[in-house]
PDB file of N, CA and C in Angstrom:
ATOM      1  N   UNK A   1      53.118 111.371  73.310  1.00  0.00           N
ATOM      2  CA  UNK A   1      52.273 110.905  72.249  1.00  0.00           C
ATOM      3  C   UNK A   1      50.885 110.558  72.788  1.00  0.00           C
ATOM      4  N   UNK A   2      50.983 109.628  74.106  1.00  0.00           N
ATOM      5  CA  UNK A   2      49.550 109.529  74.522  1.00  0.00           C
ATOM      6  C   UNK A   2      49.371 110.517  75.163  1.00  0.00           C
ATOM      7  N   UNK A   3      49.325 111.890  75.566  1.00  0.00           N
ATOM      8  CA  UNK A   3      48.559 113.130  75.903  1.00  0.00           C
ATOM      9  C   UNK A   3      48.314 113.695  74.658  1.00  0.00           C
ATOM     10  N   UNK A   4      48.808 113.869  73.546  1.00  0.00           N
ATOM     11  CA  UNK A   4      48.305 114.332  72.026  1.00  0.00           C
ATOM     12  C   UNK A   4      47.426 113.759  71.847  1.00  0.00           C
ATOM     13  N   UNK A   5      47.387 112.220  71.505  1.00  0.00           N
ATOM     14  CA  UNK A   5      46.484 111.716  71.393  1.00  0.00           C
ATOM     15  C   UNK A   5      44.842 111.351  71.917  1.00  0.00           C
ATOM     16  N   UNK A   6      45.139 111.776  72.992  1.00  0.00           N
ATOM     17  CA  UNK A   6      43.777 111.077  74.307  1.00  0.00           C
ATOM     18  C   UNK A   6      43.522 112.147  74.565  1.00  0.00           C
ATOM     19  N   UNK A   7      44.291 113.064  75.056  1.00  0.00           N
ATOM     20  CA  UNK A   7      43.748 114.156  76.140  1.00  0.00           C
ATOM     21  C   UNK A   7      43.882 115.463  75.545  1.00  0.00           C
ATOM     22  N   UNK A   8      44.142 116.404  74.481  1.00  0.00           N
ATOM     23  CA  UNK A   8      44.148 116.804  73.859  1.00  0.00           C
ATOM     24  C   UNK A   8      42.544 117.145  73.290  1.00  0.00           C
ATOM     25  N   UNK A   9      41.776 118.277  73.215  1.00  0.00           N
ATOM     26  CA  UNK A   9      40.563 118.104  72.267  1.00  0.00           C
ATOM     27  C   UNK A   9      40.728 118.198  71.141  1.00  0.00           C
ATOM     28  N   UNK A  10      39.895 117.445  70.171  1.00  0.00           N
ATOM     29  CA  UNK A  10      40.235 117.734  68.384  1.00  0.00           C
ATOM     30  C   UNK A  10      39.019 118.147  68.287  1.00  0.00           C
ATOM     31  N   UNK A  11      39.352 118.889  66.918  1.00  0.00           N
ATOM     32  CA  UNK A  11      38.071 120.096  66.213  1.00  0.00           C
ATOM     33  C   UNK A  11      37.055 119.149  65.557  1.00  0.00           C
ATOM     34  N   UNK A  12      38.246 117.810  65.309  1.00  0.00           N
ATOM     35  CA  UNK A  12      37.144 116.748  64.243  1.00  0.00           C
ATOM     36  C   UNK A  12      36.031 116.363  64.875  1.00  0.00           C
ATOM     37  N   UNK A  13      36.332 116.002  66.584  1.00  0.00           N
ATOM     38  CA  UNK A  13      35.219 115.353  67.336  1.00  0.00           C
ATOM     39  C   UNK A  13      34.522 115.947  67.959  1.00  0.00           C
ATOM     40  N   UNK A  14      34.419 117.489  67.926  1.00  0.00           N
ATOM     41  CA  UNK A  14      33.745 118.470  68.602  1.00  0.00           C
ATOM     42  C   UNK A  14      34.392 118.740  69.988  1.00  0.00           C
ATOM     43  N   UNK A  15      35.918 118.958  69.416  1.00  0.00           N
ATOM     44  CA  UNK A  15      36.749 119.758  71.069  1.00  0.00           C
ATOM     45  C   UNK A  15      36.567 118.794  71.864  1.00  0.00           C
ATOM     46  N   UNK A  16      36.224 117.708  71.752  1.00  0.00           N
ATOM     47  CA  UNK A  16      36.469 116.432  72.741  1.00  0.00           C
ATOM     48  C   UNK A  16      37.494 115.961  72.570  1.00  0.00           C
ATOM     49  N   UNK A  17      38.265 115.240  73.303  1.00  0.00           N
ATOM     50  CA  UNK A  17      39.067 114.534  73.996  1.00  0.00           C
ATOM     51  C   UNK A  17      38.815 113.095  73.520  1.00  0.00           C
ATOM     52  N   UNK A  18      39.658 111.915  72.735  1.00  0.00           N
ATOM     53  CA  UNK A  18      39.301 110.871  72.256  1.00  0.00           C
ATOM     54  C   UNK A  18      39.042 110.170  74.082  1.00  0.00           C
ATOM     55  N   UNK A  19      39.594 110.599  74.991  1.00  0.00           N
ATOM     56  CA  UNK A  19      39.600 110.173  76.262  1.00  0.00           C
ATOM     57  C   UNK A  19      38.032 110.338  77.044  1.00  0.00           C
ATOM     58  N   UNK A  20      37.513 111.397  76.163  1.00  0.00           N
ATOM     59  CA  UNK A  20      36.169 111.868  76.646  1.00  0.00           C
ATOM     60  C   UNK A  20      35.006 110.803  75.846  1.00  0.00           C
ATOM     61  N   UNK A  21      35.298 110.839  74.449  1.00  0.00           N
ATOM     62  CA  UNK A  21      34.639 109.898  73.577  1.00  0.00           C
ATOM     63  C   UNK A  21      34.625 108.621  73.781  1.00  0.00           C
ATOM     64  N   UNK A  22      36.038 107.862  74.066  1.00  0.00           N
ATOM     65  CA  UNK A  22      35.856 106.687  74.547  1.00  0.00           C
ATOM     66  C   UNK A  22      36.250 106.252  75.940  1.00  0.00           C
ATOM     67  N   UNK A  23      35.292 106.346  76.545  1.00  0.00           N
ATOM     68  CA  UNK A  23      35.467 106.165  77.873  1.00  0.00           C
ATOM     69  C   UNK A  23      35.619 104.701  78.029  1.00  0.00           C
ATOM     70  N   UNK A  24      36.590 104.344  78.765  1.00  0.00           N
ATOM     71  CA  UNK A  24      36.998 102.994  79.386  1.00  0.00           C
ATOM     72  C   UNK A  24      37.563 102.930  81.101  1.00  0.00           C
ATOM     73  N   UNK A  25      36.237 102.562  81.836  1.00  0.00           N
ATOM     74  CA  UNK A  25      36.182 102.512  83.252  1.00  0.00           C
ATOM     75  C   UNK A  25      36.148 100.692  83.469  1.00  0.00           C
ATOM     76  N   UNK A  26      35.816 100.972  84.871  1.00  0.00           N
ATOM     77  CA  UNK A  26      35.319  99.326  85.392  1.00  0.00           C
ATOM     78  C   UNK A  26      34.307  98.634  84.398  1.00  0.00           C
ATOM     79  N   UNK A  27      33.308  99.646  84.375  1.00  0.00           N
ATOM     80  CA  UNK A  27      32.104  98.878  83.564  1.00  0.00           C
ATOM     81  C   UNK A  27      32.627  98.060  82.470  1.00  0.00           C
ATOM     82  N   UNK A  28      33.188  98.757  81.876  1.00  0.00           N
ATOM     83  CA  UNK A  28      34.285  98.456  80.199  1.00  0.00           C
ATOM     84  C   UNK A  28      34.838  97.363  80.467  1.00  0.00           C
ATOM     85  N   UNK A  29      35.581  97.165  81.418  1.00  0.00           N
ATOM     86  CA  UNK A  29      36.521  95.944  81.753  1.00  0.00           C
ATOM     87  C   UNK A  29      35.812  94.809  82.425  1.00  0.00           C
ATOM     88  N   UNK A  30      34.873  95.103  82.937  1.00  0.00           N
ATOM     89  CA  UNK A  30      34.046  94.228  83.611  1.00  0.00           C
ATOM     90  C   UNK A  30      33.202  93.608  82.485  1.00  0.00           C
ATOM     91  N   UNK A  31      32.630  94.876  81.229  1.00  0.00           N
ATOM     92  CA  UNK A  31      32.029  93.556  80.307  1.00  0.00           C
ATOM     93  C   UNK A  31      33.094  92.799  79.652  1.00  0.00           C
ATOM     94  N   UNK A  32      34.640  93.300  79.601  1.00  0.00           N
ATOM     95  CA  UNK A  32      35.624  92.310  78.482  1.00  0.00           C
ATOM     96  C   UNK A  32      35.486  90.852  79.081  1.00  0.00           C
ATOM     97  N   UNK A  33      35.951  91.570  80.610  1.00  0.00           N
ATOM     98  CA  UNK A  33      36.157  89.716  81.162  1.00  0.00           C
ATOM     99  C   UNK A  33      34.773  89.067  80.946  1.00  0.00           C
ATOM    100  N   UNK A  34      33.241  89.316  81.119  1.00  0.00           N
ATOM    101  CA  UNK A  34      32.125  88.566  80.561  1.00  0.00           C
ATOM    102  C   UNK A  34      32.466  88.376  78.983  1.00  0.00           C
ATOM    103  N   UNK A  35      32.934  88.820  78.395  1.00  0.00           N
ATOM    104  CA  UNK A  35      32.486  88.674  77.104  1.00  0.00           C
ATOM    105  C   UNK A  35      33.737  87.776  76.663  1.00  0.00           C
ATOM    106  N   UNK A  36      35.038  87.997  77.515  1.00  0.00           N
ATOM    107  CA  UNK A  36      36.256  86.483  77.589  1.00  0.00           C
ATOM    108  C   UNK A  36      35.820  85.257  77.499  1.00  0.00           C
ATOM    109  N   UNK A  37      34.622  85.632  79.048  1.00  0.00           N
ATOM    110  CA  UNK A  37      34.085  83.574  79.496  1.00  0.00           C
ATOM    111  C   UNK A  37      33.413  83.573  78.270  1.00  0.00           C
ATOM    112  N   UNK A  38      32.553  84.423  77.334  1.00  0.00           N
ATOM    113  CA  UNK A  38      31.992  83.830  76.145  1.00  0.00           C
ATOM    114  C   UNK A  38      32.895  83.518  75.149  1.00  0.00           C
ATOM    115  N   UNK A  39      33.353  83.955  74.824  1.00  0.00           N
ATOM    116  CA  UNK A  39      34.957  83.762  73.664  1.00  0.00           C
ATOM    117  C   UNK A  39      35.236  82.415  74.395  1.00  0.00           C
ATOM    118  N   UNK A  40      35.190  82.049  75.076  1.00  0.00           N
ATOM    119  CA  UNK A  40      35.952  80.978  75.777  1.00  0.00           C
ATOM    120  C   UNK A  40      34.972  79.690  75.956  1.00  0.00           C
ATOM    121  N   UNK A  41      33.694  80.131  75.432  1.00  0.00           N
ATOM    122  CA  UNK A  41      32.964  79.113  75.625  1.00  0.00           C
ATOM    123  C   UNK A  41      32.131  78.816  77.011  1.00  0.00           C
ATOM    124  N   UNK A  42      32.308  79.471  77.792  1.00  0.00           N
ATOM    125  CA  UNK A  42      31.485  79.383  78.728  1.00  0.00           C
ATOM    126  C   UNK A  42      29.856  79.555  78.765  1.00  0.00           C
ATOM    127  N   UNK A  43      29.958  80.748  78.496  1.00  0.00           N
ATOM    128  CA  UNK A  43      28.552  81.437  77.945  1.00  0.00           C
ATOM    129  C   UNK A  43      28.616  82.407  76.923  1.00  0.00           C
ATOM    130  N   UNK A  44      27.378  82.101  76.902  1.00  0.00           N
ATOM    131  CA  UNK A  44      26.684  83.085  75.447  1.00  0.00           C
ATOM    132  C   UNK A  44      27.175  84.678  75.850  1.00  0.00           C
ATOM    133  N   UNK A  45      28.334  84.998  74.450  1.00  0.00           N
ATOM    134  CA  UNK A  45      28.602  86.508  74.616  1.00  0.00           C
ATOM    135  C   UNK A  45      27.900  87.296  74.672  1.00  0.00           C
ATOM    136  N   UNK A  46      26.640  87.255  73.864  1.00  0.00           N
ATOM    137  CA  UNK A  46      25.719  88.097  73.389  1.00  0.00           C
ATOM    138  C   UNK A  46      26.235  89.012  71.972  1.00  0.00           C
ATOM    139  N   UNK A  47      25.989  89.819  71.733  1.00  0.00           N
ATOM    140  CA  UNK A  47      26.571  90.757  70.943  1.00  0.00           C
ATOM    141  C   UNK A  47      27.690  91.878  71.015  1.00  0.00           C
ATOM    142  N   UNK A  48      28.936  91.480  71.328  1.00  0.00           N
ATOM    143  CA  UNK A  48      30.301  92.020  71.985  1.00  0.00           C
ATOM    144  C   UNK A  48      30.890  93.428  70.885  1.00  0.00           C
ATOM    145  N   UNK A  49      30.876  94.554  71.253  1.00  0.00           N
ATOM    146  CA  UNK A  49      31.011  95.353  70.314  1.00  0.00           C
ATOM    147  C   UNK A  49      32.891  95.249  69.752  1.00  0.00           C
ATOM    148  N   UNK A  50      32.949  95.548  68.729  1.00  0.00           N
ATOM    149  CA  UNK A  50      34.029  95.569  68.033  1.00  0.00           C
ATOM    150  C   UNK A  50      35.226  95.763  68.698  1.00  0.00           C
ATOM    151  N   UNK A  51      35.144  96.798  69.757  1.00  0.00           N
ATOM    152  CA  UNK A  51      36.615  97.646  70.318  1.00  0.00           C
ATOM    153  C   UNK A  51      36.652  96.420  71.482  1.00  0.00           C
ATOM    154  N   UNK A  52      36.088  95.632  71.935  1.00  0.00           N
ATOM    155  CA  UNK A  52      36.488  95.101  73.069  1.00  0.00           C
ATOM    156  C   UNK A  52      36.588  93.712  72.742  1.00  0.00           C
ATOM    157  N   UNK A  53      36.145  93.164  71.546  1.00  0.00           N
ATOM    158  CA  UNK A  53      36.943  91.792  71.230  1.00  0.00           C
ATOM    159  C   UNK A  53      38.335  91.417  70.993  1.00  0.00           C
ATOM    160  N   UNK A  54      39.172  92.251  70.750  1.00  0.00           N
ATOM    161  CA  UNK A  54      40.428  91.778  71.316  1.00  0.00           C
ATOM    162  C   UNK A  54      40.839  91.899  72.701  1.00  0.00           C
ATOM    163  N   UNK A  55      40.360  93.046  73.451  1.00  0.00           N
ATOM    164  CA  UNK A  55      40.512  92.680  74.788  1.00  0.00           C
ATOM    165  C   UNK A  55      40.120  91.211  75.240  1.00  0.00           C
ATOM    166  N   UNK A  56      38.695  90.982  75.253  1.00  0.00           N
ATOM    167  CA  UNK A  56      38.377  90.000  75.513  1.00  0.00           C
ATOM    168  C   UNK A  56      39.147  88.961  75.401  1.00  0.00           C
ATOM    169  N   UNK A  57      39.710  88.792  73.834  1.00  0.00           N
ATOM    170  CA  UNK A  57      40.479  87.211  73.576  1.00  0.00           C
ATOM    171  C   UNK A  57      41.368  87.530  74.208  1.00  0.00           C
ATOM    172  N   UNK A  58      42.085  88.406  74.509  1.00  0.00           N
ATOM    173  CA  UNK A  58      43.237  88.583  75.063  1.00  0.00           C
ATOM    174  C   UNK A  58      43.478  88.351  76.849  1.00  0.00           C
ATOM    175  N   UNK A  59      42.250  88.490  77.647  1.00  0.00           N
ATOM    176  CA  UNK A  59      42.272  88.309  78.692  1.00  0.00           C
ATOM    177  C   UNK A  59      41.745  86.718  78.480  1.00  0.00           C
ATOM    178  N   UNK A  60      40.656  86.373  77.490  1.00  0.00           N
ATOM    179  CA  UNK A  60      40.538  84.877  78.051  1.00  0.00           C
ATOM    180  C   UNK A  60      42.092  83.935  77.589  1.00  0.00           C
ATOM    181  N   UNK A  61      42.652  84.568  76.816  1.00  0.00           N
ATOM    182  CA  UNK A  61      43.780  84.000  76.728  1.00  0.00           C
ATOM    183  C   UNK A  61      44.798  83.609  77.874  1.00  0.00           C
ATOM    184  N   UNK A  62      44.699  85.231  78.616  1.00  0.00           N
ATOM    185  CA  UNK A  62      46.073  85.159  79.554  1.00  0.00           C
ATOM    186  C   UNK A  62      45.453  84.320  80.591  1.00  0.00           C
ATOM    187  N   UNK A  63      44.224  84.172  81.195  1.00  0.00           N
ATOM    188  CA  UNK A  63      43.627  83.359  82.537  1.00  0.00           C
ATOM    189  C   UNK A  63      42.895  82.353  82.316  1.00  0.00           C
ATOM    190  N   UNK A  64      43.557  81.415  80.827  1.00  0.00           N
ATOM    191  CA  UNK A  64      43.259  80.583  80.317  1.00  0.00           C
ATOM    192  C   UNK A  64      42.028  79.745  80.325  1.00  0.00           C
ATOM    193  N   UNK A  65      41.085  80.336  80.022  1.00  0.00           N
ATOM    194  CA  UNK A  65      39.558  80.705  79.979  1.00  0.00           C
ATOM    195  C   UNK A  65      39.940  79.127  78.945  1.00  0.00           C
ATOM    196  N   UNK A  66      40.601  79.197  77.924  1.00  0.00           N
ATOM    197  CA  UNK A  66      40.253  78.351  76.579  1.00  0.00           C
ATOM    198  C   UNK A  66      41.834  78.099  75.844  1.00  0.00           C
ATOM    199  N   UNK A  67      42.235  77.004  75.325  1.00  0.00           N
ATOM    200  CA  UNK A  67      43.071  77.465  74.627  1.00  0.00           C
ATOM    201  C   UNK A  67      43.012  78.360  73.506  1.00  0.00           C
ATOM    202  N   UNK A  68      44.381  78.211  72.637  1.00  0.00           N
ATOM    203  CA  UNK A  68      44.309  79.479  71.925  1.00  0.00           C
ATOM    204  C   UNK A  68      43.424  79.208  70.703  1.00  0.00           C
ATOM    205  N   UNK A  69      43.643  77.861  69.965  1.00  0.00           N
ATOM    206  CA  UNK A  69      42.521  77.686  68.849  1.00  0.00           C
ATOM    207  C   UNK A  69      41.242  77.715  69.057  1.00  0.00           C
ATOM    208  N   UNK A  70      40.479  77.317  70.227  1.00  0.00           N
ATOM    209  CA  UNK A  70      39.376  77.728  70.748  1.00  0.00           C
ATOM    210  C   UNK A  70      38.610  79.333  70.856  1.00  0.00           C
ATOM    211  N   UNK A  71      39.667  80.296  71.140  1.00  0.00           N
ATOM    212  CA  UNK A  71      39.571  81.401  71.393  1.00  0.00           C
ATOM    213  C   UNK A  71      39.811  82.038  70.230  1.00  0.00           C
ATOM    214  N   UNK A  72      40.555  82.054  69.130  1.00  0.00           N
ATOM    215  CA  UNK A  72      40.922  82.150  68.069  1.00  0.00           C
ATOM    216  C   UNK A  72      39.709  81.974  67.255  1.00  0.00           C
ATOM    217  N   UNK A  73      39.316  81.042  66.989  1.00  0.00           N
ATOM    218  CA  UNK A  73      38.113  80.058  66.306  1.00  0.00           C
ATOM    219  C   UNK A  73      36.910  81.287  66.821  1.00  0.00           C
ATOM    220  N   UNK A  74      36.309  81.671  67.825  1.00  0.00           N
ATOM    221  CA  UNK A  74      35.281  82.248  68.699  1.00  0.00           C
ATOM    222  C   UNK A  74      35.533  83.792  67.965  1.00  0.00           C
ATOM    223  N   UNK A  75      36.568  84.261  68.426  1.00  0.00           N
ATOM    224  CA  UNK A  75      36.843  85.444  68.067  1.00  0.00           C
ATOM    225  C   UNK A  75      36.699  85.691  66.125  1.00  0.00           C
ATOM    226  N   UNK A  76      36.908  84.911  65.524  1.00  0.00           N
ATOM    227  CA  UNK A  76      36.444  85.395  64.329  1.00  0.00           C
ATOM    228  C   UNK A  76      35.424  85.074  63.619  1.00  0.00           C
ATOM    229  N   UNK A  77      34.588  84.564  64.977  1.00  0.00           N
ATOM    230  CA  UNK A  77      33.190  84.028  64.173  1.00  0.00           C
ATOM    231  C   UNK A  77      32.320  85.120  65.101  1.00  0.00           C
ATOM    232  N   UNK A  78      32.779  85.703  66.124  1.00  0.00           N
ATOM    233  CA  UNK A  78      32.192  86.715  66.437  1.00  0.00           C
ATOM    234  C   UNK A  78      32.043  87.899  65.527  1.00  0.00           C
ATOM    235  N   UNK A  79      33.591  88.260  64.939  1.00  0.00           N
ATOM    236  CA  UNK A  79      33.498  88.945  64.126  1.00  0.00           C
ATOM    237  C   UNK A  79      33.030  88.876  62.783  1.00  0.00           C
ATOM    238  N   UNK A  80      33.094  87.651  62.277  1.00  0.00           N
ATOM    239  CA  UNK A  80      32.205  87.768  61.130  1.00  0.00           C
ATOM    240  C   UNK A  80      30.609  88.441  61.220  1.00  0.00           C
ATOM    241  N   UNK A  81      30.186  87.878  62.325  1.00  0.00           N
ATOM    242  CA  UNK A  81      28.245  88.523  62.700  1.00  0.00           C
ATOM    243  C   UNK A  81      28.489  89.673  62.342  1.00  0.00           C
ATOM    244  N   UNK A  82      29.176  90.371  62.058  1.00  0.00           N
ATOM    245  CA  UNK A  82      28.543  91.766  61.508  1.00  0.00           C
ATOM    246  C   UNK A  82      28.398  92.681  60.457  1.00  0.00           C
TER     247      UNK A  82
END
């Protein structure tokens, strides 16, 4: 299912690969955990794009950046901004 899905090209996205379209390396993971310590209150997230705010809460969750109503609370006031 995940080689259909990811690696596979579709005609919809121009014979790309959803794996090609959304690329997720270090960089990617390196902004979730910055954008965790913001969910978490540390610092200012900045403007955290959509696909990586649940990562985010989810890692400041597990390395307990914040508890969960804290992080909870952050995360949907992030998402409201848009």
């Amino acid at each position: 299912m995940v080689d259909a899905l990811c690696y596979r090209p579709l005609a919809e996205i121009g014979n790309k690969t959803l794996a090609d379209v959304y690329r997720f390396g270090q960089k990617e993971q390196r902004m979730i955990e910055e954008w965790a310590q913001g969910l978490a209150g540390v610092t200012d997230p900045g403007m955290v794009p959509e696909r990586f705010l649940i990562g985010a809460a989810r890692y400041a969750l597990d390395n307990r950046l914040a508890g969960p109503d804290a992080i909870r609370e952050a995360f949907y006031k992030e998402l409201a901004r848009r």
